[in-house]
PDB file of N, CA and C in Angstrom:
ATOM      1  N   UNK A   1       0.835  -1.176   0.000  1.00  0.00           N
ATOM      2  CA  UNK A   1       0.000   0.000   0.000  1.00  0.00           C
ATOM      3  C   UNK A   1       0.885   1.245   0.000  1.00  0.00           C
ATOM      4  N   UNK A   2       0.434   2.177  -0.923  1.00  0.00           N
ATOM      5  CA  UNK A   2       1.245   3.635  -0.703  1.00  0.00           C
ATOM      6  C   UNK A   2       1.016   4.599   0.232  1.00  0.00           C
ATOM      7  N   UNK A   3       1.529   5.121   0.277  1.00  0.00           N
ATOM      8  CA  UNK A   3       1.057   5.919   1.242  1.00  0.00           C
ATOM      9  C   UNK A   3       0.803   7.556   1.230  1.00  0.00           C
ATOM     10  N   UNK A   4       1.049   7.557  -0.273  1.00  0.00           N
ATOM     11  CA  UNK A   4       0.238   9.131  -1.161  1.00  0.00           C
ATOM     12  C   UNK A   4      -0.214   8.490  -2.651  1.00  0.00           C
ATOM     13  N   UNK A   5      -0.943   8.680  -2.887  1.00  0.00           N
ATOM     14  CA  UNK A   5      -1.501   8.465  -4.185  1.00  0.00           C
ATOM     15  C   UNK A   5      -2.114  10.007  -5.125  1.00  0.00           C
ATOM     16  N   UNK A   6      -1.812   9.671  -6.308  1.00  0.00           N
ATOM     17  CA  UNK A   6      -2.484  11.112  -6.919  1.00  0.00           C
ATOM     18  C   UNK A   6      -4.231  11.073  -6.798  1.00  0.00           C
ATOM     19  N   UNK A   7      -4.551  12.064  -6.462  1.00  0.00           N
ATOM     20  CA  UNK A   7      -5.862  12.395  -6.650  1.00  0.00           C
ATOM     21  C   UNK A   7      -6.914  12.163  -7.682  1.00  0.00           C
ATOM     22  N   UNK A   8      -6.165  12.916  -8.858  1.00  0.00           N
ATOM     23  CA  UNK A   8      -6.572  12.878 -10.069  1.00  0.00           C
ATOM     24  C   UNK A   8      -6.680  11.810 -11.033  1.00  0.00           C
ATOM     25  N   UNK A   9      -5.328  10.827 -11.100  1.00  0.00           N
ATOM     26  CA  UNK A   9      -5.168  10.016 -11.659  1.00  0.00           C
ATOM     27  C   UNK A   9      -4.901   8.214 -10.872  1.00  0.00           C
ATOM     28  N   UNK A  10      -4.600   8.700  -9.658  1.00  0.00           N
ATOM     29  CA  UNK A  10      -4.172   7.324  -8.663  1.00  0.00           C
ATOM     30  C   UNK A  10      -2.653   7.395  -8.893  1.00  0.00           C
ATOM     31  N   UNK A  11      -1.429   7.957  -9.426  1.00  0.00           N
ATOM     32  CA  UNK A  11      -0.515   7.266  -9.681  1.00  0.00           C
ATOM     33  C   UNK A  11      -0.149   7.568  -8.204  1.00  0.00           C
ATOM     34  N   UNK A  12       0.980   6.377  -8.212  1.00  0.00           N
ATOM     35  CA  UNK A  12       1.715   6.262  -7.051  1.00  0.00           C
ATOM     36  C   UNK A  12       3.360   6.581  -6.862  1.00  0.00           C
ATOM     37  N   UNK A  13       3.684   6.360  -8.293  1.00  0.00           N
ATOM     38  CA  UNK A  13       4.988   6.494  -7.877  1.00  0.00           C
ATOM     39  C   UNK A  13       5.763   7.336  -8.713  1.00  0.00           C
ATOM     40  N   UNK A  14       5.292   8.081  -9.720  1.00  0.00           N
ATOM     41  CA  UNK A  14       5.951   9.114 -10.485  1.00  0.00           C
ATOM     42  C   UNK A  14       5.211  10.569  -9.678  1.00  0.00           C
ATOM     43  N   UNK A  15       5.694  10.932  -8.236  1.00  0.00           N
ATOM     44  CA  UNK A  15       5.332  12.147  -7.568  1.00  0.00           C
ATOM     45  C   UNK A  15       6.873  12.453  -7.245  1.00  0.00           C
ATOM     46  N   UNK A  16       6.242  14.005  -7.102  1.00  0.00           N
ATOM     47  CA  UNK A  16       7.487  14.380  -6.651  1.00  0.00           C
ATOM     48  C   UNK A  16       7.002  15.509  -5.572  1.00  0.00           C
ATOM     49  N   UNK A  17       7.744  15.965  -4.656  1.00  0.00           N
ATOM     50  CA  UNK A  17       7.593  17.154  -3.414  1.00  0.00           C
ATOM     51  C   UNK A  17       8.782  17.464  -3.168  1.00  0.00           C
ATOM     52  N   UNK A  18       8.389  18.664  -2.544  1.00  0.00           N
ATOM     53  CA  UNK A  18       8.773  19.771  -2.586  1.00  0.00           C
ATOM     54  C   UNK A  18       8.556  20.809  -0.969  1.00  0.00           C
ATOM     55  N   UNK A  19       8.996  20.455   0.040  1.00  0.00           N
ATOM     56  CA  UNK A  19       8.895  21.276   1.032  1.00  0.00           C
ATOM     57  C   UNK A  19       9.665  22.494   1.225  1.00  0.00           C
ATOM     58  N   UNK A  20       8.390  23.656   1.949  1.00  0.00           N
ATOM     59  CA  UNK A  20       8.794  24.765   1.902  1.00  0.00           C
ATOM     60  C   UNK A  20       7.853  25.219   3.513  1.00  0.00           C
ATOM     61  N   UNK A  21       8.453  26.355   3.902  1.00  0.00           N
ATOM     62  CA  UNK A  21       8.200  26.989   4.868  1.00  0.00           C
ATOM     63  C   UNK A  21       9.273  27.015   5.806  1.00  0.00           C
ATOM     64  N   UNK A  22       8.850  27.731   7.262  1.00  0.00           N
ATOM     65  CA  UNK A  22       9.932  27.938   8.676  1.00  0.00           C
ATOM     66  C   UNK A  22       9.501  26.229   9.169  1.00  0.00           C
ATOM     67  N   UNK A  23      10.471  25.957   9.589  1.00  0.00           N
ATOM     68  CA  UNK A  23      10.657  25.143  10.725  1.00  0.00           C
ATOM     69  C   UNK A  23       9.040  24.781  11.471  1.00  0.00           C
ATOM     70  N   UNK A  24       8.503  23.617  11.955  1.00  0.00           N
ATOM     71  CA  UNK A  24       7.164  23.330  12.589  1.00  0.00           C
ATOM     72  C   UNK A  24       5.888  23.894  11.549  1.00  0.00           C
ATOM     73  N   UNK A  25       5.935  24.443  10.504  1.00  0.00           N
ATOM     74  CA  UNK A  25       4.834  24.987   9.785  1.00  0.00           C
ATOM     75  C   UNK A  25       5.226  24.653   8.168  1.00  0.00           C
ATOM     76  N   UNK A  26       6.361  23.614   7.829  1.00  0.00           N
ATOM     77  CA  UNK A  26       5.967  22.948   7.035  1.00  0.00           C
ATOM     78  C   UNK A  26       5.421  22.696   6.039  1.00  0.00           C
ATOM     79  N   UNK A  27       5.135  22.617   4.846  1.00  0.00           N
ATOM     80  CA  UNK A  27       4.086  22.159   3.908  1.00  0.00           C
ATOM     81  C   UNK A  27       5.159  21.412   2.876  1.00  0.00           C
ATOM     82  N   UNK A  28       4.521  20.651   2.199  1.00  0.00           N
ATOM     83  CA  UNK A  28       4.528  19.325   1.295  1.00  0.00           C
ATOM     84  C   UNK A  28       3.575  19.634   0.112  1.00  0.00           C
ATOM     85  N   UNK A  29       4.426  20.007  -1.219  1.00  0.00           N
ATOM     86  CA  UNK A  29       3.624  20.609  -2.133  1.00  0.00           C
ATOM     87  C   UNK A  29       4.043  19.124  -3.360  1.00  0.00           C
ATOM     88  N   UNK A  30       2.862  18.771  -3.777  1.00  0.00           N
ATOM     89  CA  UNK A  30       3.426  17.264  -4.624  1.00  0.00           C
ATOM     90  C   UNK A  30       3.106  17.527  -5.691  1.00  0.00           C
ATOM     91  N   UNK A  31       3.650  17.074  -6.860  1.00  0.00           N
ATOM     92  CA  UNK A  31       3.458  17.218  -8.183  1.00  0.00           C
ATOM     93  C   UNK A  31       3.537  15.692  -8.977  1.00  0.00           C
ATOM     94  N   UNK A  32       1.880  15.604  -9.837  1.00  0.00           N
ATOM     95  CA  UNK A  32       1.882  14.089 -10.461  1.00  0.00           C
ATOM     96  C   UNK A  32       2.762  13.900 -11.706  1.00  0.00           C
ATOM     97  N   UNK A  33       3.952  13.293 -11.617  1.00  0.00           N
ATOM     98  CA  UNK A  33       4.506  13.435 -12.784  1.00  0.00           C
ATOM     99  C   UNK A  33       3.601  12.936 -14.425  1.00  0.00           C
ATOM    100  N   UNK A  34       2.475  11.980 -13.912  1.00  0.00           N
ATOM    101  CA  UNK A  34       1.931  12.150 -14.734  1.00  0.00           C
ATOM    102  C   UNK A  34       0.686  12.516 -15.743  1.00  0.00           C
ATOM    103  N   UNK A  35      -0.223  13.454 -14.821  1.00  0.00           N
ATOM    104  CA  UNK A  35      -1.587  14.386 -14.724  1.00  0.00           C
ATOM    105  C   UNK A  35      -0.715  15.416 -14.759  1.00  0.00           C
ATOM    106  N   UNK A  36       0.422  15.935 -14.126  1.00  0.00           N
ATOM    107  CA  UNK A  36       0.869  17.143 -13.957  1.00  0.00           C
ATOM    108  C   UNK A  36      -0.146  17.946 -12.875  1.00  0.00           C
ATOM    109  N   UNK A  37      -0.911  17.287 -11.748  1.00  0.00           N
ATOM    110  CA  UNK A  37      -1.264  17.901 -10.759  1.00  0.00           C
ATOM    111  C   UNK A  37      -0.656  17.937  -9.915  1.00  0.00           C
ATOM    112  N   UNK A  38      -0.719  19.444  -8.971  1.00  0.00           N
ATOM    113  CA  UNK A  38      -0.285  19.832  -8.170  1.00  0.00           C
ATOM    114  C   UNK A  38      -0.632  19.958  -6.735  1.00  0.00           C
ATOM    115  N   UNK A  39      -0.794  19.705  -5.591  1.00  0.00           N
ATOM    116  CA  UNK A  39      -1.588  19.610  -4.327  1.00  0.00           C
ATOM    117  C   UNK A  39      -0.833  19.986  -3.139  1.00  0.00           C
ATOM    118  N   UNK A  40      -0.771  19.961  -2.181  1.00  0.00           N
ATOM    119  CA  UNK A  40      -0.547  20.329  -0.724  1.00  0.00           C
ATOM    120  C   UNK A  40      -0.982  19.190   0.007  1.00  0.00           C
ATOM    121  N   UNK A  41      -0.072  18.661   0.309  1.00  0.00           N
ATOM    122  CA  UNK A  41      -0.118  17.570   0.913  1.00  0.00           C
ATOM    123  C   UNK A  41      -0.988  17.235   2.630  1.00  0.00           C
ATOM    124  N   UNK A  42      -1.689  16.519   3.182  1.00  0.00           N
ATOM    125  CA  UNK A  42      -2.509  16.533   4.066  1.00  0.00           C
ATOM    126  C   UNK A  42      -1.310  16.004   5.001  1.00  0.00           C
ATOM    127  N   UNK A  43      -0.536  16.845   6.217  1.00  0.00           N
ATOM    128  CA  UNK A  43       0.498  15.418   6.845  1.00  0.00           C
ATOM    129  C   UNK A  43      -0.342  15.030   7.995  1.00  0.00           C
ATOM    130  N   UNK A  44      -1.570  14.890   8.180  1.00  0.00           N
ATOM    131  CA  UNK A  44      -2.662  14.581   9.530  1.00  0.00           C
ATOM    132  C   UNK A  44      -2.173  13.535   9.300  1.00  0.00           C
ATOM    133  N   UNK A  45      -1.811  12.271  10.555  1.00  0.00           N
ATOM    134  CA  UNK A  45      -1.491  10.807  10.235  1.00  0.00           C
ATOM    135  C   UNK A  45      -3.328  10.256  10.541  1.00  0.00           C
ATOM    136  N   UNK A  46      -3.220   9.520   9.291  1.00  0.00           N
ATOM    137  CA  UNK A  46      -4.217   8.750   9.598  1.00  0.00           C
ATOM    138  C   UNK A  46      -3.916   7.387   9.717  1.00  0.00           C
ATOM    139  N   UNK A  47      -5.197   6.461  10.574  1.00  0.00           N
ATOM    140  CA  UNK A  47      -5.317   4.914  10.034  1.00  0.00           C
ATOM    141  C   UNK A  47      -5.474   4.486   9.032  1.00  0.00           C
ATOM    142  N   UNK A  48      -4.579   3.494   8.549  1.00  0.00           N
ATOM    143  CA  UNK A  48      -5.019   3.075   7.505  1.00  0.00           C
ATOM    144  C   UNK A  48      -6.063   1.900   7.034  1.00  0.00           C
ATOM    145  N   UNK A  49      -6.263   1.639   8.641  1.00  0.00           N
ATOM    146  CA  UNK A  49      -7.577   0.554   8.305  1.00  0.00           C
ATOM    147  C   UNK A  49      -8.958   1.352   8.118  1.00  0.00           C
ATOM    148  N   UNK A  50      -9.047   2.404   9.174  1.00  0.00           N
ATOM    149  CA  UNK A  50     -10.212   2.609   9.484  1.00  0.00           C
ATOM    150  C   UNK A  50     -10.454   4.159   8.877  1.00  0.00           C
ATOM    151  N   UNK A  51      -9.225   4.859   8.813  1.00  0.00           N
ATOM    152  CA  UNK A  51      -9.376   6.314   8.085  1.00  0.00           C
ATOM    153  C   UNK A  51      -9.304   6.906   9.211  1.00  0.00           C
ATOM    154  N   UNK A  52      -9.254   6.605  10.474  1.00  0.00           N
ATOM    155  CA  UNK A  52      -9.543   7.901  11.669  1.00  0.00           C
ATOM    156  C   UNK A  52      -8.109   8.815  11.555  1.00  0.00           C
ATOM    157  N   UNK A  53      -8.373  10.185  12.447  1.00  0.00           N
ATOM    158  CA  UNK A  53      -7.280  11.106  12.473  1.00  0.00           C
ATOM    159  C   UNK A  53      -7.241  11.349  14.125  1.00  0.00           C
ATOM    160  N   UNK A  54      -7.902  10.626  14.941  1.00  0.00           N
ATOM    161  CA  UNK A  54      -7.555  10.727  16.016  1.00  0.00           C
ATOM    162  C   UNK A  54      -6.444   9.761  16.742  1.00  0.00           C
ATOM    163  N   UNK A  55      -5.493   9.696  16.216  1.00  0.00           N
ATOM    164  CA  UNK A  55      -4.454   9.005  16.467  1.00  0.00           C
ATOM    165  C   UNK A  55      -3.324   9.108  17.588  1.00  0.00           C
ATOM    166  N   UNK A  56      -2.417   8.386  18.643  1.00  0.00           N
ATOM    167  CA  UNK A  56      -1.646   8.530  19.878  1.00  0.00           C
ATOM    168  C   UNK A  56      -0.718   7.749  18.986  1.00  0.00           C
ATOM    169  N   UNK A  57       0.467   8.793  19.722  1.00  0.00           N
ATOM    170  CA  UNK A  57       1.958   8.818  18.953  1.00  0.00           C
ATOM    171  C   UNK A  57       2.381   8.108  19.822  1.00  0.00           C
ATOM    172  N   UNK A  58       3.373   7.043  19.457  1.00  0.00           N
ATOM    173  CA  UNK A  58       4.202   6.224  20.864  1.00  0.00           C
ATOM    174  C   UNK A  58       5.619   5.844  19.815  1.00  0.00           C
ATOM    175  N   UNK A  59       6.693   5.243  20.399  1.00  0.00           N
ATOM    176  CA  UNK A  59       7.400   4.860  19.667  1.00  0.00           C
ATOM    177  C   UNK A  59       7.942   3.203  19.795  1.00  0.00           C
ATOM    178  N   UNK A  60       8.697   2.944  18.652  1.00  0.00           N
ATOM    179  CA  UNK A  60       8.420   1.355  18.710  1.00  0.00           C
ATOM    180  C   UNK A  60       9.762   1.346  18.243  1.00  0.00           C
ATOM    181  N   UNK A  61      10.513  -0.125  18.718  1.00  0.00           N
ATOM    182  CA  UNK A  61      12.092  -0.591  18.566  1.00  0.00           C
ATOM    183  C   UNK A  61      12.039  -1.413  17.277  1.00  0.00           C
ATOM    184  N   UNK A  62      13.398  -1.112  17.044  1.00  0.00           N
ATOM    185  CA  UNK A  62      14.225  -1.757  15.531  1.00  0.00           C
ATOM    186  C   UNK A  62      15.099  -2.223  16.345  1.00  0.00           C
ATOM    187  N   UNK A  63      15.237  -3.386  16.306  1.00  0.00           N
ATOM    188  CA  UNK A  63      16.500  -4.517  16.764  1.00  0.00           C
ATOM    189  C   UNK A  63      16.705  -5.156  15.926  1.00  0.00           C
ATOM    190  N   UNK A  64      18.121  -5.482  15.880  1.00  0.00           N
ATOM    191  CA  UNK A  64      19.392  -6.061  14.984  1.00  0.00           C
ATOM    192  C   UNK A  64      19.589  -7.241  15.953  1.00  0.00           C
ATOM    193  N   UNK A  65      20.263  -8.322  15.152  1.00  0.00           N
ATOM    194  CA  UNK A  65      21.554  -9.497  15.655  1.00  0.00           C
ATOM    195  C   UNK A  65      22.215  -8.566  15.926  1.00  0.00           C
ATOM    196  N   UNK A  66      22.875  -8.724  17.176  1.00  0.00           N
ATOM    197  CA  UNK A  66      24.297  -8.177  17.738  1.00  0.00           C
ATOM    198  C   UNK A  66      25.455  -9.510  17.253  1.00  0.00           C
ATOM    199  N   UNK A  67      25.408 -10.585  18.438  1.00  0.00           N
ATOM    200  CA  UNK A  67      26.255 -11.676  18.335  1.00  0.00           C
ATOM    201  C   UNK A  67      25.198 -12.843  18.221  1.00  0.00           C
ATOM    202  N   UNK A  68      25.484 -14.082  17.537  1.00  0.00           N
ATOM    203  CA  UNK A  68      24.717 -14.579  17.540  1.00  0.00           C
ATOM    204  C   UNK A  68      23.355 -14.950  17.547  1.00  0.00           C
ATOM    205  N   UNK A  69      22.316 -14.968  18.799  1.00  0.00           N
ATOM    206  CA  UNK A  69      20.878 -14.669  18.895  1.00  0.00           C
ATOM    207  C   UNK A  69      20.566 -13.560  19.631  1.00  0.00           C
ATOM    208  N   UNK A  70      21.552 -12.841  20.144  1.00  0.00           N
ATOM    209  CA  UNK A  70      21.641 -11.780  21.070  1.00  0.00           C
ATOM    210  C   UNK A  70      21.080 -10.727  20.328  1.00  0.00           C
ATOM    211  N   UNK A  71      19.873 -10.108  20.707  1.00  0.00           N
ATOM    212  CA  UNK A  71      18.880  -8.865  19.774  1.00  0.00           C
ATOM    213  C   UNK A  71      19.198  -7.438  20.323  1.00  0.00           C
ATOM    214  N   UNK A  72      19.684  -6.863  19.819  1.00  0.00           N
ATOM    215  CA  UNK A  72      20.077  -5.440  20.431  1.00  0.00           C
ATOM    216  C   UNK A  72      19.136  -4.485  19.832  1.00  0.00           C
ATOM    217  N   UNK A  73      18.653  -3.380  20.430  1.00  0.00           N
ATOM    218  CA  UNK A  73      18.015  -1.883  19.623  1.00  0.00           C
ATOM    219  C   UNK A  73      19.107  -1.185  18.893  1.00  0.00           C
ATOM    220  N   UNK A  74      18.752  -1.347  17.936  1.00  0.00           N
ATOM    221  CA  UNK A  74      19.276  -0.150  17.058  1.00  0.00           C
ATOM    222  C   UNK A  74      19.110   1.095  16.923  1.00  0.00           C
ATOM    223  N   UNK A  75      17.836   1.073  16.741  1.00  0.00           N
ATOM    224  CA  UNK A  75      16.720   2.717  16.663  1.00  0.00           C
ATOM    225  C   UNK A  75      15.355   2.583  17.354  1.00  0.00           C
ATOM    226  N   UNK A  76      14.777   3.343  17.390  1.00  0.00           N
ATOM    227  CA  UNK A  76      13.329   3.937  17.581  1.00  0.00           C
ATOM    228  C   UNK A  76      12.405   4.263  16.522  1.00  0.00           C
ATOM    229  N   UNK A  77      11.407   4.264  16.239  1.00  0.00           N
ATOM    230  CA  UNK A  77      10.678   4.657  15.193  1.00  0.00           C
ATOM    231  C   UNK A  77       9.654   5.369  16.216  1.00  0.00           C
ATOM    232  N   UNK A  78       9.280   6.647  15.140  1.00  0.00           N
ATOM    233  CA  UNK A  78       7.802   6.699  15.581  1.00  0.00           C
ATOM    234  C   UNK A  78       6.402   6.008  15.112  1.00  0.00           C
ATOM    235  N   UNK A  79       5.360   5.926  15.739  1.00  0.00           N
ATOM    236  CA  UNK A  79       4.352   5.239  15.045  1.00  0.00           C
ATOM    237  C   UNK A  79       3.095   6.116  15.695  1.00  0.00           C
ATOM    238  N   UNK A  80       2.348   5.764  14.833  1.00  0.00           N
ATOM    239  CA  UNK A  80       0.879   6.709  15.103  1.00  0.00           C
ATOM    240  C   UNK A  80      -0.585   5.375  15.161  1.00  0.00           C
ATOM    241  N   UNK A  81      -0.633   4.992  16.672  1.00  0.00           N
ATOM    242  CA  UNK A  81      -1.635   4.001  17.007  1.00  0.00           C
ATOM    243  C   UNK A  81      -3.023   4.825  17.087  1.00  0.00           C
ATOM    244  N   UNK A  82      -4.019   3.947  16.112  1.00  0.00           N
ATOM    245  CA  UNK A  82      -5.139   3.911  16.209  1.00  0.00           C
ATOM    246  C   UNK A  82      -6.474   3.418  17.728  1.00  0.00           C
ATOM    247  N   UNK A  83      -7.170   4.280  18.115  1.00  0.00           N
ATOM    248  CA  UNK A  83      -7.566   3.981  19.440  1.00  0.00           C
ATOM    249  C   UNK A  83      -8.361   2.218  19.451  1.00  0.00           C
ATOM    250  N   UNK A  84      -9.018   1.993  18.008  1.00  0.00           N
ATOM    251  CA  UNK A  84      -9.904   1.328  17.744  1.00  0.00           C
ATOM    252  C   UNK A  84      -9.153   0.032  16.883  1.00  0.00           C
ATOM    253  N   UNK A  85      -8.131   0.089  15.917  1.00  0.00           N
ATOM    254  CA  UNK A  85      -7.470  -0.276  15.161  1.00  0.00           C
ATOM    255  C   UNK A  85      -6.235  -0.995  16.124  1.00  0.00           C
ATOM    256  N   UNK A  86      -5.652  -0.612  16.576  1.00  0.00           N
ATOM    257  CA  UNK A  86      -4.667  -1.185  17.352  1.00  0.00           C
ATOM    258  C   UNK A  86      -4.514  -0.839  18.858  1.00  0.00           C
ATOM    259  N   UNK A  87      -5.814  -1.456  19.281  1.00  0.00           N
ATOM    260  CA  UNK A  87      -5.939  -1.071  20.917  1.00  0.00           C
ATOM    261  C   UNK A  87      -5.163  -2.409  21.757  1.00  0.00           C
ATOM    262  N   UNK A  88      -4.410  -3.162  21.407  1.00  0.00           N
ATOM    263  CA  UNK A  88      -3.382  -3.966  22.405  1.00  0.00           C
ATOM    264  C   UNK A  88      -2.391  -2.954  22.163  1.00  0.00           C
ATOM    265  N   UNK A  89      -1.279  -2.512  21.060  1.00  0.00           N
ATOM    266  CA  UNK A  89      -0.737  -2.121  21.324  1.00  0.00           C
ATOM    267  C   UNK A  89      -0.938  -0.449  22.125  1.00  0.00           C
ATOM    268  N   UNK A  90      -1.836   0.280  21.394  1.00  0.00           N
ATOM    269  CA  UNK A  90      -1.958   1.472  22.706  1.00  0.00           C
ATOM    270  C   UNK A  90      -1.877   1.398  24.443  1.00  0.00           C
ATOM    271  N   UNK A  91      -2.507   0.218  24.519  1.00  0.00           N
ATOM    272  CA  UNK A  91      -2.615  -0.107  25.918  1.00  0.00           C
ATOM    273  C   UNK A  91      -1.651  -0.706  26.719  1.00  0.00           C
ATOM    274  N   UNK A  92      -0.328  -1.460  26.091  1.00  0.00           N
ATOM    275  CA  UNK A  92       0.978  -1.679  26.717  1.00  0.00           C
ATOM    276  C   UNK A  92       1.868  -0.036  26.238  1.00  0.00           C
ATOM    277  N   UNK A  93       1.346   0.409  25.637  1.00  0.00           N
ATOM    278  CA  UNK A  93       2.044   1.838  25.308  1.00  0.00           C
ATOM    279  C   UNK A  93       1.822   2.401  26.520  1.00  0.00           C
ATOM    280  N   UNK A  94       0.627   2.656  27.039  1.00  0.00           N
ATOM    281  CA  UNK A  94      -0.089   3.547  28.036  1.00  0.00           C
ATOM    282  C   UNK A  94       0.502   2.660  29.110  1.00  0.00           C
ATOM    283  N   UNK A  95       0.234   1.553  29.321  1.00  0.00           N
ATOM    284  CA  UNK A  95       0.726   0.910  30.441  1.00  0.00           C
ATOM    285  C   UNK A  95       2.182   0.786  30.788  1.00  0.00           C
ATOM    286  N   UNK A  96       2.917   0.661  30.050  1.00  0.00           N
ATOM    287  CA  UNK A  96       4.498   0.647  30.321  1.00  0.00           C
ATOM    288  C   UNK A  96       5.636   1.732  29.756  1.00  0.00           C
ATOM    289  N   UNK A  97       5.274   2.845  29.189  1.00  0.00           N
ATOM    290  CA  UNK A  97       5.519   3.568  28.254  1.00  0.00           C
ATOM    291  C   UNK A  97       7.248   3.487  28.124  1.00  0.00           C
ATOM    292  N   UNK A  98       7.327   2.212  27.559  1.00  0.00           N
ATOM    293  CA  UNK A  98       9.011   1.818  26.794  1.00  0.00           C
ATOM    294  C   UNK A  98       8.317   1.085  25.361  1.00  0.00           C
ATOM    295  N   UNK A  99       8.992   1.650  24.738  1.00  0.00           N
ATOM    296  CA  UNK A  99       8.891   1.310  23.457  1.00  0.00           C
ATOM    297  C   UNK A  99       8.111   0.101  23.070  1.00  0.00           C
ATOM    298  N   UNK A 100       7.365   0.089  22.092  1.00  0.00           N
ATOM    299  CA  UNK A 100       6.700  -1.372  21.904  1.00  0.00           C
ATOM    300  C   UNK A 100       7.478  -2.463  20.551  1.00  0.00           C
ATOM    301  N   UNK A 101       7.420  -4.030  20.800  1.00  0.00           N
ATOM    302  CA  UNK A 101       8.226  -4.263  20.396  1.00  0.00           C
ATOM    303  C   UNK A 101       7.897  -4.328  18.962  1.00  0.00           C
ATOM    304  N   UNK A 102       9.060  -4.554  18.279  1.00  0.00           N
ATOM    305  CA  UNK A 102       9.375  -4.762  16.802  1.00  0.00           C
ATOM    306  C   UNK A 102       8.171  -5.482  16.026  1.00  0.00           C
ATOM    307  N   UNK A 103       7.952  -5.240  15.186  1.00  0.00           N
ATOM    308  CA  UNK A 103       5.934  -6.007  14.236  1.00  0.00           C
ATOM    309  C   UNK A 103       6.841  -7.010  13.894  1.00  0.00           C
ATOM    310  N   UNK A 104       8.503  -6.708  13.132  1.00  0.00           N
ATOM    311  CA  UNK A 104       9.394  -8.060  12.577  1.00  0.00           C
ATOM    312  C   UNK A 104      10.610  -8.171  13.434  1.00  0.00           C
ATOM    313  N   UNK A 105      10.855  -9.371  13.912  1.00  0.00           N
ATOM    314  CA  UNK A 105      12.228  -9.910  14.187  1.00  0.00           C
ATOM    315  C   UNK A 105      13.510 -10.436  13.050  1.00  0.00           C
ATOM    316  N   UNK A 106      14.663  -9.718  13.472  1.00  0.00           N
ATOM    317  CA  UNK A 106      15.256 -10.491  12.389  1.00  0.00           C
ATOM    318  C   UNK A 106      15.496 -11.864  12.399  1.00  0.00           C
ATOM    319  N   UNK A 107      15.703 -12.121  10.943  1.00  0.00           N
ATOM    320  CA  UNK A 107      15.720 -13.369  11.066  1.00  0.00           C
ATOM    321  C   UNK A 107      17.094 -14.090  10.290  1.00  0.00           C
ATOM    322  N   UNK A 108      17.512 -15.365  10.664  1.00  0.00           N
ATOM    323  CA  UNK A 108      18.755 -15.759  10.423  1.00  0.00           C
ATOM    324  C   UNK A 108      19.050 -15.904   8.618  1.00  0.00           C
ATOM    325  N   UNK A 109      20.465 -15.035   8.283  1.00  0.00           N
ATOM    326  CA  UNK A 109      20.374 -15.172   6.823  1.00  0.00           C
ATOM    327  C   UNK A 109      21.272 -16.156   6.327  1.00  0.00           C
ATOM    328  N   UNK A 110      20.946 -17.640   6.667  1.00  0.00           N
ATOM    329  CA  UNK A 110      21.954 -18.839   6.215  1.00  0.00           C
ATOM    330  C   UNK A 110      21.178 -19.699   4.761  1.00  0.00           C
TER     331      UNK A 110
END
């Protein structure tokens, strides 16, 4: 699934943007490379199951193999949980507020 599509035509992957403004005020101006439409991009995070925009920000771990089976964090991501859509994970979010774990584990490349 993409995660901008043209309006006009659906394309997905001949866009291009273009941000402009100060710092926190932002805008995302996209152009269809192939309608040649132009738009302002919406950055509200929505669900993508359900369409809502009432969404809680939490963040979630990227772990690597260190040595062997040993799983280390690498990074953090942010993620934008749905109240209705992904209410286990909101609720160990709310309940333990350390990162929630990885959707994929790595896995061995032999």
């Amino acid at each position: 699934m993409s995660l901008i599509t043209c309006p006009n035509c659906g394309e997905e992957e001949n866009l291009d943007g273009v941000i402009k403004g100060e710092p926190g005020l932002e805008t995302i101006t996209v152009t269809c490379g192939s309608c040649d439409l132009s738009w302002v991009r919406d950055r509200t995070p929505t669900c993508p199951t359900c369409a809502a925009t009432d969404l809680r920000q939490a963040a979630r771990s990227i772990v690597e193999k260190s040595r062997g089976t040993q799983l280390s964090i690498q990074a953090m991501e942010v993620v934008f949980l749905c109240p209705a859509c992904d209410a286990a994970d909101l609720h160990t979010w709310n309940q333990s507020n350390t990162p929630l774990r990885p959707r994929e584990m790595p896995v061995d490349g032999d």
